[in-house]
C-alpha atoms as a PDB file:
ATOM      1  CA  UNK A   1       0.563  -7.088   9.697  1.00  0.00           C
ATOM      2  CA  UNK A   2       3.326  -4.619   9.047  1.00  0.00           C
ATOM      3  CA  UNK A   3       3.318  -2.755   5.700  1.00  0.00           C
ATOM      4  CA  UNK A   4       5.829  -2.216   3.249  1.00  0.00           C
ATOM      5  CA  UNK A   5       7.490   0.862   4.857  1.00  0.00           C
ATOM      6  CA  UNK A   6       7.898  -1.402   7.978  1.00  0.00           C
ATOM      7  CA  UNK A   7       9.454  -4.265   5.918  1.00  0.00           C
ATOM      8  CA  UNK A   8      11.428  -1.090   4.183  1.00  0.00           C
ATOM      9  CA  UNK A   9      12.914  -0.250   7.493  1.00  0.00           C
ATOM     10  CA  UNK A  10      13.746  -3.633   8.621  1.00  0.00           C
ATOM     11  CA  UNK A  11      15.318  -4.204   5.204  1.00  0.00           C
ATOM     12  CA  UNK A  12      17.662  -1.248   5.624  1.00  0.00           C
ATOM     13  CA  UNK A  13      18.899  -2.248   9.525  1.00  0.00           C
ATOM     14  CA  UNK A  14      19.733  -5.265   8.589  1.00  0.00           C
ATOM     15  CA  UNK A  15      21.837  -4.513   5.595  1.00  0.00           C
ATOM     16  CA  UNK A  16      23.562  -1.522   7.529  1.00  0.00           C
ATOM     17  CA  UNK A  17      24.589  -4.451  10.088  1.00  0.00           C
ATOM     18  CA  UNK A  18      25.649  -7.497   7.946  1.00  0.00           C
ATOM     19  CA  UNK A  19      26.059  -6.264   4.448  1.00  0.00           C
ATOM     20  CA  UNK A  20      29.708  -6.745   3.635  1.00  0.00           C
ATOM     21  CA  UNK A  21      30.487  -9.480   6.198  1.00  0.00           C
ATOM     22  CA  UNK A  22      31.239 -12.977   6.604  1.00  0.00           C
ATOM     23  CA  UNK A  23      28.743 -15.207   8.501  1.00  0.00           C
ATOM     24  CA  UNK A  24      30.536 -16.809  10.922  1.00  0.00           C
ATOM     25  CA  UNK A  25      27.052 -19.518  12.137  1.00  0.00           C
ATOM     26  CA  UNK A  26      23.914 -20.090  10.526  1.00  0.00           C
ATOM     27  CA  UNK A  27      21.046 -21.882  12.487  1.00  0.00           C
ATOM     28  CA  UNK A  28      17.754 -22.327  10.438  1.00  0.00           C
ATOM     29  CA  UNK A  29      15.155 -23.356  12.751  1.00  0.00           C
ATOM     30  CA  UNK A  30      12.590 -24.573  10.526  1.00  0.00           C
ATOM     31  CA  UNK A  31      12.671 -28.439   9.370  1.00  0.00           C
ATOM     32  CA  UNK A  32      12.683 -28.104   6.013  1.00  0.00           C
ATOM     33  CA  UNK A  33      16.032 -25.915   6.316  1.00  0.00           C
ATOM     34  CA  UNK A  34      17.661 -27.473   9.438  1.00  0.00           C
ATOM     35  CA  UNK A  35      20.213 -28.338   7.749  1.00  0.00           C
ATOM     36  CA  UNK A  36      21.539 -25.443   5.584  1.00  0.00           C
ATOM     37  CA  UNK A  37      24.447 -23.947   7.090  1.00  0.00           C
ATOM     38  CA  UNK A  38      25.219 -20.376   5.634  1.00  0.00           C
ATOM     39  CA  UNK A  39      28.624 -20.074   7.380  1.00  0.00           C
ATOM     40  CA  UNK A  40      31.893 -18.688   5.539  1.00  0.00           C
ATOM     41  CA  UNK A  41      29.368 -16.834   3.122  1.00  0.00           C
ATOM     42  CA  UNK A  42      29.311 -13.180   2.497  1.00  0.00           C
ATOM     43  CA  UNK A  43      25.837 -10.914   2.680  1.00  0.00           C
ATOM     44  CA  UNK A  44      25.624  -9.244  -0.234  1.00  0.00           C
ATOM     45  CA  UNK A  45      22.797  -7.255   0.770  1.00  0.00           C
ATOM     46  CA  UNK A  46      19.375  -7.201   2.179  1.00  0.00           C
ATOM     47  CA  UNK A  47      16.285  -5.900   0.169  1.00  0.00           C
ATOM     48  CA  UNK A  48      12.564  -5.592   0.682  1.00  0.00           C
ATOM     49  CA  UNK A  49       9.676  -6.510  -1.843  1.00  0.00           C
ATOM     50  CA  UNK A  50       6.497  -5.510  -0.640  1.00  0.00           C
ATOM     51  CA  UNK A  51       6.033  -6.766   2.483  1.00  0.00           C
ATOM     52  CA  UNK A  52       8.537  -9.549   1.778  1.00  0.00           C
ATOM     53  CA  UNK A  53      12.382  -9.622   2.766  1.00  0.00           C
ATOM     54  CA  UNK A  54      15.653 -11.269   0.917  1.00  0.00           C
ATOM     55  CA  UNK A  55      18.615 -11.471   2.284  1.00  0.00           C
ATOM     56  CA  UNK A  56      21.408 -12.303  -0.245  1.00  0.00           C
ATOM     57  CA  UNK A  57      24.205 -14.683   1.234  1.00  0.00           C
ATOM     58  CA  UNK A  58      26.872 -15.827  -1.500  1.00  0.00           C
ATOM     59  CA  UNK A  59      24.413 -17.912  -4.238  1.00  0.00           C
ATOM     60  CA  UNK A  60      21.470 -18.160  -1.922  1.00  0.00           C
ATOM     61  CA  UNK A  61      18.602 -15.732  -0.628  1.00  0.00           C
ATOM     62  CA  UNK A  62      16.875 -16.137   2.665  1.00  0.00           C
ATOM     63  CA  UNK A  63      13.218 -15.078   1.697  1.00  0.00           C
ATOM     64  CA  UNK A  64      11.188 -14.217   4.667  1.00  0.00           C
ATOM     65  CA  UNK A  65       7.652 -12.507   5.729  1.00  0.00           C
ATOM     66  CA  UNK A  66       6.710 -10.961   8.911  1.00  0.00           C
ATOM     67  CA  UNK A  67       3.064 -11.899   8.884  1.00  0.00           C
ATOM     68  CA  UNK A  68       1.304 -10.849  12.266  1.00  0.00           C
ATOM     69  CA  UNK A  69       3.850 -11.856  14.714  1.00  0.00           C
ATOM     70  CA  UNK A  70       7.231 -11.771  12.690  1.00  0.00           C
ATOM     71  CA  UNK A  71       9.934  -9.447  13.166  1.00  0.00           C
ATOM     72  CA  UNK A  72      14.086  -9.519  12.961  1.00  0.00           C
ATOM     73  CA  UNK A  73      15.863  -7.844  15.580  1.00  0.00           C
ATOM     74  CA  UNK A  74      20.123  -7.234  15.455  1.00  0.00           C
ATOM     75  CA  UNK A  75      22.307  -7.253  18.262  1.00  0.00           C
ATOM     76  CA  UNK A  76      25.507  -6.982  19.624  1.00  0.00           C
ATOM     77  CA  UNK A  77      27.599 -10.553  19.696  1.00  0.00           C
ATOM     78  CA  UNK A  78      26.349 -11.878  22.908  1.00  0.00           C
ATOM     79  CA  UNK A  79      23.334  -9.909  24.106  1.00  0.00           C
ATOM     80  CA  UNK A  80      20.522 -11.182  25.320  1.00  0.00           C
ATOM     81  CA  UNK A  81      17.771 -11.339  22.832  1.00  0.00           C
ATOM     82  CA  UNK A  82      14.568  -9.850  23.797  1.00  0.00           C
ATOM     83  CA  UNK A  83      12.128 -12.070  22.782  1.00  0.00           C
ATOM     84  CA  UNK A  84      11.803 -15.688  23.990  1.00  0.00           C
ATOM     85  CA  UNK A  85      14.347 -18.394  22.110  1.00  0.00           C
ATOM     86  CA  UNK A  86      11.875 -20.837  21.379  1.00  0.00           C
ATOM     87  CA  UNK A  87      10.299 -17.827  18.845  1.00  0.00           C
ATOM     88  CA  UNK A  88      13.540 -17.679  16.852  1.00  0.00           C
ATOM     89  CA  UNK A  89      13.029 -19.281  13.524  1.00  0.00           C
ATOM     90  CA  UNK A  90      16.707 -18.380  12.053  1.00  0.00           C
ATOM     91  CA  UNK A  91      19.878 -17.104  13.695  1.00  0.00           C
ATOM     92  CA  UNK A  92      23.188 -14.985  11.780  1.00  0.00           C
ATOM     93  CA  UNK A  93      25.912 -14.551  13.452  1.00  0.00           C
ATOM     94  CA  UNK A  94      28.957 -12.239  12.278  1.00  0.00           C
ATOM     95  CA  UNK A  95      31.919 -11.752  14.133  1.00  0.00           C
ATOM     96  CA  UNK A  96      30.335  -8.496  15.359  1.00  0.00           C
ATOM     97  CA  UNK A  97      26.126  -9.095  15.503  1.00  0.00           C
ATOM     98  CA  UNK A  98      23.569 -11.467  15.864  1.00  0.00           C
ATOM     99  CA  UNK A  99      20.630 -11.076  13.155  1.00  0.00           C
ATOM    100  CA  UNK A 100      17.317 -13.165  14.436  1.00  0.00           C
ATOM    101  CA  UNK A 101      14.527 -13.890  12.975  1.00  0.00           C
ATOM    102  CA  UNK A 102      12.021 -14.267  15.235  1.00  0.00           C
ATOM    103  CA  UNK A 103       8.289 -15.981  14.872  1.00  0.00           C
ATOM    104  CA  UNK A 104       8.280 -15.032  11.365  1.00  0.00           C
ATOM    105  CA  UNK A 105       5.030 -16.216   9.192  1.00  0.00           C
ATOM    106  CA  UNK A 106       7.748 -17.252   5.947  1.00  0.00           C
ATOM    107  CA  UNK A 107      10.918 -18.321   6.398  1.00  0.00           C
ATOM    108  CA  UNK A 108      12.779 -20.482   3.191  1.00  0.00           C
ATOM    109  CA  UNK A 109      16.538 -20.442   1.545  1.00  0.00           C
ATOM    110  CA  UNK A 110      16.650 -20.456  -1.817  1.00  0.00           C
ATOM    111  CA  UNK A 111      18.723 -19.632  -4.984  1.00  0.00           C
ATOM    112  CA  UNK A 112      19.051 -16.571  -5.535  1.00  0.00           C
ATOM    113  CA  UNK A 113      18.544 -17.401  -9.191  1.00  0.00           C
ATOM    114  CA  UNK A 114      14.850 -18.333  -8.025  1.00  0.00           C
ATOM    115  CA  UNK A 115      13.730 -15.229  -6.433  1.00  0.00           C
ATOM    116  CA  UNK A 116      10.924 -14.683  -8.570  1.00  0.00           C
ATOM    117  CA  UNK A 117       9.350 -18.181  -7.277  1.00  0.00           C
ATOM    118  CA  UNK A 118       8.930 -16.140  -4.298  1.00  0.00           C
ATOM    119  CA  UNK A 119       8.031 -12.960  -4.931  1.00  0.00           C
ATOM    120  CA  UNK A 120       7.697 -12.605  -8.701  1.00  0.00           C
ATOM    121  CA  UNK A 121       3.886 -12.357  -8.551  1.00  0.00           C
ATOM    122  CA  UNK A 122       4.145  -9.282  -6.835  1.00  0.00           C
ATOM    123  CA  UNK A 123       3.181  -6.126  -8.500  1.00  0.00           C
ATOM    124  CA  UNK A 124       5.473  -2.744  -8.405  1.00  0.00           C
ATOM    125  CA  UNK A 125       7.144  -2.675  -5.466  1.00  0.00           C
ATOM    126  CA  UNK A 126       5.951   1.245  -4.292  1.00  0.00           C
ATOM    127  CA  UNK A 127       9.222   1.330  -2.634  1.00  0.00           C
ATOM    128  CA  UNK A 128      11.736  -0.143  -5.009  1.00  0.00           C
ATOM    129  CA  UNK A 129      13.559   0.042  -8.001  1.00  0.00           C
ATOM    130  CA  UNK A 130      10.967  -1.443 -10.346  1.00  0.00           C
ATOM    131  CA  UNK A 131       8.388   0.930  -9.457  1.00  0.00           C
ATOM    132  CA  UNK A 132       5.798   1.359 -12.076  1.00  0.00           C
ATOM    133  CA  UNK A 133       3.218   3.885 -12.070  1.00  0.00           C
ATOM    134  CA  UNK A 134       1.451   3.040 -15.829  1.00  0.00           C
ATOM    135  CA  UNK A 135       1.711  -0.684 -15.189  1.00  0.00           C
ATOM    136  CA  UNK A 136       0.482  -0.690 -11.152  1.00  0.00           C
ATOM    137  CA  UNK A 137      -2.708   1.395 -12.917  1.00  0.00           C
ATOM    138  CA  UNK A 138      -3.389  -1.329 -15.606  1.00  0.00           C
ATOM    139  CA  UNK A 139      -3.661  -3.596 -12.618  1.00  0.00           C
ATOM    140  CA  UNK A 140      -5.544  -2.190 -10.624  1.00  0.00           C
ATOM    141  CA  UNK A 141      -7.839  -1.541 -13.710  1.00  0.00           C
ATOM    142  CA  UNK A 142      -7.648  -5.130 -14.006  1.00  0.00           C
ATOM    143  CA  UNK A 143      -9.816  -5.564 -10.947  1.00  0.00           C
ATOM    144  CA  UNK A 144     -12.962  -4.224 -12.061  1.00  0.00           C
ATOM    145  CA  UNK A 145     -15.830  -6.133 -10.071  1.00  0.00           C
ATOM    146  CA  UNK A 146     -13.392  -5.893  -6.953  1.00  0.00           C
ATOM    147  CA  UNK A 147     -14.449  -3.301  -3.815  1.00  0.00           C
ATOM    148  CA  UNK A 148     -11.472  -0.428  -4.429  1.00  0.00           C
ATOM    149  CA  UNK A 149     -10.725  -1.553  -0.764  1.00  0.00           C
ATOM    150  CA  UNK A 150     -10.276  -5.257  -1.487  1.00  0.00           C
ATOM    151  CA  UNK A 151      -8.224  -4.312  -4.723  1.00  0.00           C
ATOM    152  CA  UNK A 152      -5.547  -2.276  -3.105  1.00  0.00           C
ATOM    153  CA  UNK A 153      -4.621  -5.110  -0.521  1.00  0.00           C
ATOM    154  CA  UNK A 154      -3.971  -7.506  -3.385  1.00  0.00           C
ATOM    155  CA  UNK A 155      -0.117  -7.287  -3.394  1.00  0.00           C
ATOM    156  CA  UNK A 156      -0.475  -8.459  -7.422  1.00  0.00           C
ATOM    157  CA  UNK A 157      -1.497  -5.250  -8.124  1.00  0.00           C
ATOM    158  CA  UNK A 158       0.561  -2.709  -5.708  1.00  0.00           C
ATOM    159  CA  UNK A 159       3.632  -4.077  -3.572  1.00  0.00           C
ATOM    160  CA  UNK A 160       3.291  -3.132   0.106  1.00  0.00           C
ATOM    161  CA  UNK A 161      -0.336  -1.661   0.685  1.00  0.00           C
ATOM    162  CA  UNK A 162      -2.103  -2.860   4.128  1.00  0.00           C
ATOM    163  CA  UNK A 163      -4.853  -2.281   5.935  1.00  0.00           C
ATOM    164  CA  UNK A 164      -3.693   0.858   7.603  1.00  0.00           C
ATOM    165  CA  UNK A 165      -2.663   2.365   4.141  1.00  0.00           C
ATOM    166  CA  UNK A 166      -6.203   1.385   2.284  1.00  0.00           C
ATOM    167  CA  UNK A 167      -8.144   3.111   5.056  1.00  0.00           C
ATOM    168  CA  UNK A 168      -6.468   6.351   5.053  1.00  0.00           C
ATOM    169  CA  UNK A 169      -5.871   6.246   1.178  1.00  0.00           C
ATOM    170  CA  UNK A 170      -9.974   5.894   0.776  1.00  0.00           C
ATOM    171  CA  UNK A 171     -10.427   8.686   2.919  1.00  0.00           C
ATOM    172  CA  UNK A 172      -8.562  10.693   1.312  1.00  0.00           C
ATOM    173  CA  UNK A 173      -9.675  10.020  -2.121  1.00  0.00           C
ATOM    174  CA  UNK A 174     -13.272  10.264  -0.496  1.00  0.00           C
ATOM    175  CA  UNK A 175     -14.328   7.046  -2.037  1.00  0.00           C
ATOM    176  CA  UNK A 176     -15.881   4.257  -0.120  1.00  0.00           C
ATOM    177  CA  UNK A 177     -13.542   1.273   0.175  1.00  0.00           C
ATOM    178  CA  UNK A 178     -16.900  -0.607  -0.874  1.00  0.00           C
ATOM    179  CA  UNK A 179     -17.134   1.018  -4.741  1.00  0.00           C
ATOM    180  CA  UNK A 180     -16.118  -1.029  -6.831  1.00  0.00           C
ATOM    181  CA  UNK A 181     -13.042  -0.277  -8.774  1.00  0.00           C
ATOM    182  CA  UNK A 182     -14.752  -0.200 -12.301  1.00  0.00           C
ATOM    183  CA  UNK A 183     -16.917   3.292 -10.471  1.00  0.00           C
ATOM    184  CA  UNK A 184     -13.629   4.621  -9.286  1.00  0.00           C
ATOM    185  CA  UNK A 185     -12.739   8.042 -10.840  1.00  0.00           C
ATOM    186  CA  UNK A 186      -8.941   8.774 -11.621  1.00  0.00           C
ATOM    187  CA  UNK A 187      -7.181   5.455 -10.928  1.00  0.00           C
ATOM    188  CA  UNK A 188      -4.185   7.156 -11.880  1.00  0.00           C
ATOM    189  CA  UNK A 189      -4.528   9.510  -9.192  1.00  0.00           C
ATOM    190  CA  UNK A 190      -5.080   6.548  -6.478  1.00  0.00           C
ATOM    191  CA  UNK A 191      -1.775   5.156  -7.580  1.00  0.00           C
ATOM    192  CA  UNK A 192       0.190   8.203  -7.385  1.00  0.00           C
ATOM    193  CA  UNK A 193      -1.341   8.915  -3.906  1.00  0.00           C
ATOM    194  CA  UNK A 194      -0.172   5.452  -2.926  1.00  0.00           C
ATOM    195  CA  UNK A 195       3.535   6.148  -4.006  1.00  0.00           C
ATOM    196  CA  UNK A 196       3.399   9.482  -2.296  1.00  0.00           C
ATOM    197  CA  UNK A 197       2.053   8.807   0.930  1.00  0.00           C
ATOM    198  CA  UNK A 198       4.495   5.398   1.568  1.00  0.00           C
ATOM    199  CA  UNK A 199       7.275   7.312   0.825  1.00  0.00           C
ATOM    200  CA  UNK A 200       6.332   9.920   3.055  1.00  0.00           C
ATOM    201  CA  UNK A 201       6.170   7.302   5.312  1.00  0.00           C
ATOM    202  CA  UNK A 202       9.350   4.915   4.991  1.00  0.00           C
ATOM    203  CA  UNK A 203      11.699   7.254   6.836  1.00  0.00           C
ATOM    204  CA  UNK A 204       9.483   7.759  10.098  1.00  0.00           C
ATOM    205  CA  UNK A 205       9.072   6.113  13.352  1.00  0.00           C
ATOM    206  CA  UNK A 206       5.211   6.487  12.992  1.00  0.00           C
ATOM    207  CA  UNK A 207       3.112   6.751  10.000  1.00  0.00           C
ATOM    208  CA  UNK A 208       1.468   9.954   9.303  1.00  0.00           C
ATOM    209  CA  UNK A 209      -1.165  10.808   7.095  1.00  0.00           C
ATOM    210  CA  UNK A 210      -2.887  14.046   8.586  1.00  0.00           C
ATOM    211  CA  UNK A 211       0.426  16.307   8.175  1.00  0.00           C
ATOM    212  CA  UNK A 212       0.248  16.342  11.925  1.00  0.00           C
ATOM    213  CA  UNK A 213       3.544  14.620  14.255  1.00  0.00           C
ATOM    214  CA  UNK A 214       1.708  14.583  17.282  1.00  0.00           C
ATOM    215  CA  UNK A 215       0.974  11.399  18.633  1.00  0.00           C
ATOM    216  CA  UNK A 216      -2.405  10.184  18.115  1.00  0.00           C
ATOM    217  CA  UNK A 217      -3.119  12.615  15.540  1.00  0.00           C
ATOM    218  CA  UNK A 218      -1.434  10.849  12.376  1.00  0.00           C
ATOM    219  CA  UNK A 219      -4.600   8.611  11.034  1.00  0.00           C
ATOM    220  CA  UNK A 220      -7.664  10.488   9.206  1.00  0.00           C
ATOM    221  CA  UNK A 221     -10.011   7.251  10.305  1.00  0.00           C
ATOM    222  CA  UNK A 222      -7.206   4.043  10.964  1.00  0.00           C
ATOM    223  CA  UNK A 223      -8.188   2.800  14.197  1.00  0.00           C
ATOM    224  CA  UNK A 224     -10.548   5.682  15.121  1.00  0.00           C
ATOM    225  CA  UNK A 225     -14.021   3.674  15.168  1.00  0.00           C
ATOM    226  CA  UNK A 226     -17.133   5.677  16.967  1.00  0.00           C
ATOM    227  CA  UNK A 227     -14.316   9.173  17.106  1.00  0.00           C
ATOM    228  CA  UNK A 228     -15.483  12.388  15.308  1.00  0.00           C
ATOM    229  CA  UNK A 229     -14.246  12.273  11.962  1.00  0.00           C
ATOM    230  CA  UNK A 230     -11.266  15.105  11.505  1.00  0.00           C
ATOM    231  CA  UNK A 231     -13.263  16.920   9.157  1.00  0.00           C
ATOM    232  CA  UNK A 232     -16.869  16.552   9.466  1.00  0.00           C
ATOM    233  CA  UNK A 233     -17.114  15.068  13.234  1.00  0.00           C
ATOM    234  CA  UNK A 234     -19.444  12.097  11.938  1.00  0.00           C
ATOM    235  CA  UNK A 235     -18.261   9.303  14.501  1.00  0.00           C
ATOM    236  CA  UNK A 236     -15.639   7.230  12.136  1.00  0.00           C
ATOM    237  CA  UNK A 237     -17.098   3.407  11.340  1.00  0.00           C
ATOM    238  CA  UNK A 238     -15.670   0.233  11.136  1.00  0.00           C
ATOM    239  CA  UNK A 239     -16.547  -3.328   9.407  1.00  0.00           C
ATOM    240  CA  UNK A 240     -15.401  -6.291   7.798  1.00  0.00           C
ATOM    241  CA  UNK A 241     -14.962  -6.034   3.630  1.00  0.00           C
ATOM    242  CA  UNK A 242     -15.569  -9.154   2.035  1.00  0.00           C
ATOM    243  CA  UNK A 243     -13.929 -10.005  -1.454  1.00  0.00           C
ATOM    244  CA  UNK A 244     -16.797 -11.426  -3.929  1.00  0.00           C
ATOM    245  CA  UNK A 245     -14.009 -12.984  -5.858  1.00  0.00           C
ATOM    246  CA  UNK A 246     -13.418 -14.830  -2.670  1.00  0.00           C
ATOM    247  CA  UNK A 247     -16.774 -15.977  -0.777  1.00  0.00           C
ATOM    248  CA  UNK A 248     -16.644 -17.243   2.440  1.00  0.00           C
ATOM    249  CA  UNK A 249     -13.103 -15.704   3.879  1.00  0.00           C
ATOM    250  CA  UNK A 250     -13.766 -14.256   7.133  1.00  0.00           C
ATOM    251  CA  UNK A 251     -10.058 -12.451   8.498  1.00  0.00           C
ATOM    252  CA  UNK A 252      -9.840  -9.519  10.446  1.00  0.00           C
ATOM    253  CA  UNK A 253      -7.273  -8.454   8.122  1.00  0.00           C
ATOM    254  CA  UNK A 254     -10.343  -7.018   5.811  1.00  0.00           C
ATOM    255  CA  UNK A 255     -10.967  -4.716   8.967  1.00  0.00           C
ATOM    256  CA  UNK A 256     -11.785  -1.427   7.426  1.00  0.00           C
ATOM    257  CA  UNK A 257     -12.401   2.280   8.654  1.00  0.00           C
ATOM    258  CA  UNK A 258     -14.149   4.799   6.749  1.00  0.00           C
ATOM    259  CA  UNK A 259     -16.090   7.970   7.510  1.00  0.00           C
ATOM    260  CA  UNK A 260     -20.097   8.025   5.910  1.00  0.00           C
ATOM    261  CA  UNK A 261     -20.507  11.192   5.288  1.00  0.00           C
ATOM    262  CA  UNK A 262     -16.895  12.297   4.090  1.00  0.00           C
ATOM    263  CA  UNK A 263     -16.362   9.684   1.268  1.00  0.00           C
ATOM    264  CA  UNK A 264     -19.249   8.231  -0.915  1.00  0.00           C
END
């Protein structure tokens, strides 16, 4: 699922190609929104939350989330998209570019006066303008009897954290992603290393965490299961971190990498 430096990124295209201009055709293809039509309305802008998108058109946002599959792609007027029609779930059109939307896990129009039904349960964005160091700790406080790897997925208490940013953050903290936040040392320190490391992050092509730009050498343990660890060469291990607050809930997105011998 991409992270919020992806959804950062894909926010920022699309507002450097429609920001400013008139929609000339709207085509919403999800039922419950067949029948908006967007055209002769002016993007304001396009912003991510998290891992969530809004695009601002005249007195209405279109709120979407990329999921597993999702992702908007901008062309010329008249190219040939590169992924199949049938996976377009929304279509902008400008005199100049096509925005689509395509297979996306949330798609809905909205006022934009009703945002915050959409994303206003979301904790500081680590990318945006409400960023909030004291009040992202005093959530993640919050989640005491929670695995420190469960708790920094839960987009209530940090905006944008996924599974690739929880490994590498626990491994660099040297903490288990299984202790539970209440044994955590220096929560204030996990948050800051949050901020730092996605904004390292939201200007690049690939995510780095090692300091190193070589390809393949940019994850401490992401990805790396049964491969020396970096540091200590203990092979790196993988498994499944259930939430107690949440019995039962078996998704590979709680997929998480760690090294046994580096963090404890």
């Amino acid at each position: 699922m991409p992270e919020g430096d992806t959804v950062y990124q894909a926010a920022r295209r699309l507002d450097a190609a429609l920001r400013g201009k008139t929609l000339i055709r709207s085509d919403v293809r999800v039922p419950r929104f067949a029948t908006v039509d967007l055209s002769g309305q002016t993007v304001h802008e396009v912003v991510s939350r998290g891992k969530h998108l809004l695009m601002r058109v005249g007195d209405t946002t279109i709120h979407s989330h990329l999921k597993m599959e999702g992702v908007w792609q901008v062309y010329p007027r008249g190219d040939r998209w590169r992924r199949p029609a049938h996976e377009a779930r929304i279509v902008l059109e400008t005199e100049d570019v096509q925005a689509v939307g395509f297979a996306l896990g949330v798609l809905e129009v909205l006022p934009t006066a009703e945002e915050d039904t959409a994303v206003g349960h979301l904790g500081p964005d680590l990318l945006g303008p409400d960023w909030d160091p004291a009040e992202a700790e005093r959530r993640l406080r919050a989640q005491a009897g929670r695995p420190i790897g469960i708790a920094l997925l839960d987009q209530r208490v940090m905006a944008g954290l996924g599974n690739v940013y929880r490994s590498e953050i626990c491994f660099l903290r040297g903490v288990l992603p299984t202790r539970p936040v209440e044994e955590v040392p220096d929560l204030a320190a996990w948050v800051d290393l949050s901020r730092r490391t996605m904004l390292s992050n939201r200007d690049r092509p690939r995510r780095v965490f090692t300091g190193s730009l070589r390809r393949g050498e940019g994850f401490w343990v992401y990805g790396r299961e049964g491969l020396p660890c970096r540091r200590c060469g203990t092979p790196i291990r993988l498994a499944e971190l259930g939430d107690p607050l949440v019995p039962g809930r078996g998704s590979t997105d709680r997929q998480v990498y760690w090294c046994p011998r580096c963090q404890s």
